[in-house]
Protein backbone atom coordinates (compact mmCIF):
# COMPACT_ATOMS: atom_id res chain seq x y z
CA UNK A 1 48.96 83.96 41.66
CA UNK A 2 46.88 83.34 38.28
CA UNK A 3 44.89 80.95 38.88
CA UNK A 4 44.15 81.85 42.72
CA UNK A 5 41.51 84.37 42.20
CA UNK A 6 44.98 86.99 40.40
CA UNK A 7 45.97 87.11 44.50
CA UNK A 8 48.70 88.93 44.71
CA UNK A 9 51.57 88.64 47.41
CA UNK A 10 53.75 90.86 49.15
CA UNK A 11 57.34 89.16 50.16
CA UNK A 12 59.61 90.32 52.33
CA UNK A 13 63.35 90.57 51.32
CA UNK A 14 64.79 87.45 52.87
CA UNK A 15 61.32 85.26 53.29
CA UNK A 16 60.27 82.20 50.93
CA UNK A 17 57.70 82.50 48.89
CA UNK A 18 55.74 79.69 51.26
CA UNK A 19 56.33 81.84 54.60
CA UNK A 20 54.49 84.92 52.80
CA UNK A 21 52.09 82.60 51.69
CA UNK A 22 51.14 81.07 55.26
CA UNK A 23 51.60 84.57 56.66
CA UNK A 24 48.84 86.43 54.23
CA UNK A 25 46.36 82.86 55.40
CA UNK A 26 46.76 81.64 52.07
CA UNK A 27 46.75 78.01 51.69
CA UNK A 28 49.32 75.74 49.81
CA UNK A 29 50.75 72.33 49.76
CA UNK A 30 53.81 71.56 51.59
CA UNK A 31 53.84 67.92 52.45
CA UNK A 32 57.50 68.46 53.59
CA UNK A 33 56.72 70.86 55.97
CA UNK A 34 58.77 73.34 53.86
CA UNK A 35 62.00 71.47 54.25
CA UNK A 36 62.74 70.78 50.74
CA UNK A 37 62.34 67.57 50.42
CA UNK A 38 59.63 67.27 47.89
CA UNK A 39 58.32 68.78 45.30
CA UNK A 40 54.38 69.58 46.95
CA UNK A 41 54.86 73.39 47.23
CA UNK A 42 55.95 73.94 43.19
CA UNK A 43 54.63 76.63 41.93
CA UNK A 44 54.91 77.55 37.84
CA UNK A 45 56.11 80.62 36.91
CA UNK A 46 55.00 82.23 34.49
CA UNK A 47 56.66 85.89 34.13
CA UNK A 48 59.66 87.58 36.04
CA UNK A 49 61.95 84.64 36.39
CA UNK A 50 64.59 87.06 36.61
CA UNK A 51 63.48 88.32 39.32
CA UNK A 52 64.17 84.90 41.42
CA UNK A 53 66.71 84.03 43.53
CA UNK A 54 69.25 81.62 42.13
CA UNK A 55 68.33 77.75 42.76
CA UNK A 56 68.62 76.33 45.58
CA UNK A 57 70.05 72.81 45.87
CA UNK A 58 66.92 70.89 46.40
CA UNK A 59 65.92 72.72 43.81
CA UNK A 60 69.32 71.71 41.58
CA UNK A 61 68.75 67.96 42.84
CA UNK A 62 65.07 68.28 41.97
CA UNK A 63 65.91 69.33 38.30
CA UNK A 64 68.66 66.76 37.52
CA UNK A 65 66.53 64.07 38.30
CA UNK A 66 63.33 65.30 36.51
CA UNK A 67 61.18 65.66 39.71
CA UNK A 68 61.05 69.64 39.21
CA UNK A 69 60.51 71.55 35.57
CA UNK A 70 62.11 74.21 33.93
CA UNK A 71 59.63 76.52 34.68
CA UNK A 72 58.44 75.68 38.04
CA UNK A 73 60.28 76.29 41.62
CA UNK A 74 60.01 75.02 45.45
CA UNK A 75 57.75 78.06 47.27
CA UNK A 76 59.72 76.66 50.45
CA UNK A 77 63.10 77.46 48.76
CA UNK A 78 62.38 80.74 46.50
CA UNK A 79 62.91 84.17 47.23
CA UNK A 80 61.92 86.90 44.72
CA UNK A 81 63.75 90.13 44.37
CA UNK A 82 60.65 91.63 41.91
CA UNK A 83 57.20 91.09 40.23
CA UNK A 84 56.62 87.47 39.79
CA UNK A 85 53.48 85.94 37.76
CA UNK A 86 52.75 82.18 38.69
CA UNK A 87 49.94 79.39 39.34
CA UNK A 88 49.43 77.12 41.29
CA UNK A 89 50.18 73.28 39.50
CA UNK A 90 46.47 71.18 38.83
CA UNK A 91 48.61 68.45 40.54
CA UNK A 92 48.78 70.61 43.80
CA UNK A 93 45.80 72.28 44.38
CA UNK A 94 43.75 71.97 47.45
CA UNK A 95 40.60 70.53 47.10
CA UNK A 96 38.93 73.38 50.17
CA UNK A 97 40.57 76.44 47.70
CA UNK A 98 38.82 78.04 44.71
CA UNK A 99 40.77 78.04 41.59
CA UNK A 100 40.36 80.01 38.53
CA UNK A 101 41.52 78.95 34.97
């Protein structure tokens, strides 16, 4: 994670990005609840796309109807296979969390 003091996080084969995230005590938005059904828990991703699962199809709906970038993905949806490099969105941040640039 960048812009959260370069943390970086271990995930299992199998878990979301947002279960290793609540599992290593680091805070995150997921007004959802990590169903899916927003777009809170984004994250941007900035190297090792290919190292993501394929979409989901929240994350499919998301993208047709603009709600979810190119370059960003649902930490309640994604699974990562590799090394991943992302931030956490300005939009998104928790206000009780330090943030670097």
């Amino acid at each position: 994670m960048q812009n959260l003091a370069d943390k970086t996080l271990n995930v299992a084969p199998g878990q979301t990005v947002l279960a290793a995230l609540q599992a290593a005590g680091v805070g995150w938005m997921h007004a959802c609840g990590g169903k899916g059904r927003c777009t809170s828990c984004r994250m941007i991703i900035k190297a090792g796309e290919e190292n993501l699962a394929p979409l989901t199809a929240p994350e499919i709906r998301f993208r047709e109807n603009g709600r979810l970038k190119p370059n960003a993905r649902l930490t309640c949806q994604t699974q990562i296979t590799g090394p991943v490099t992302c931030r956490v969105p300005e939009q998104t941040k928790l206000p009780h969390l330090s943030y670097s640039d």
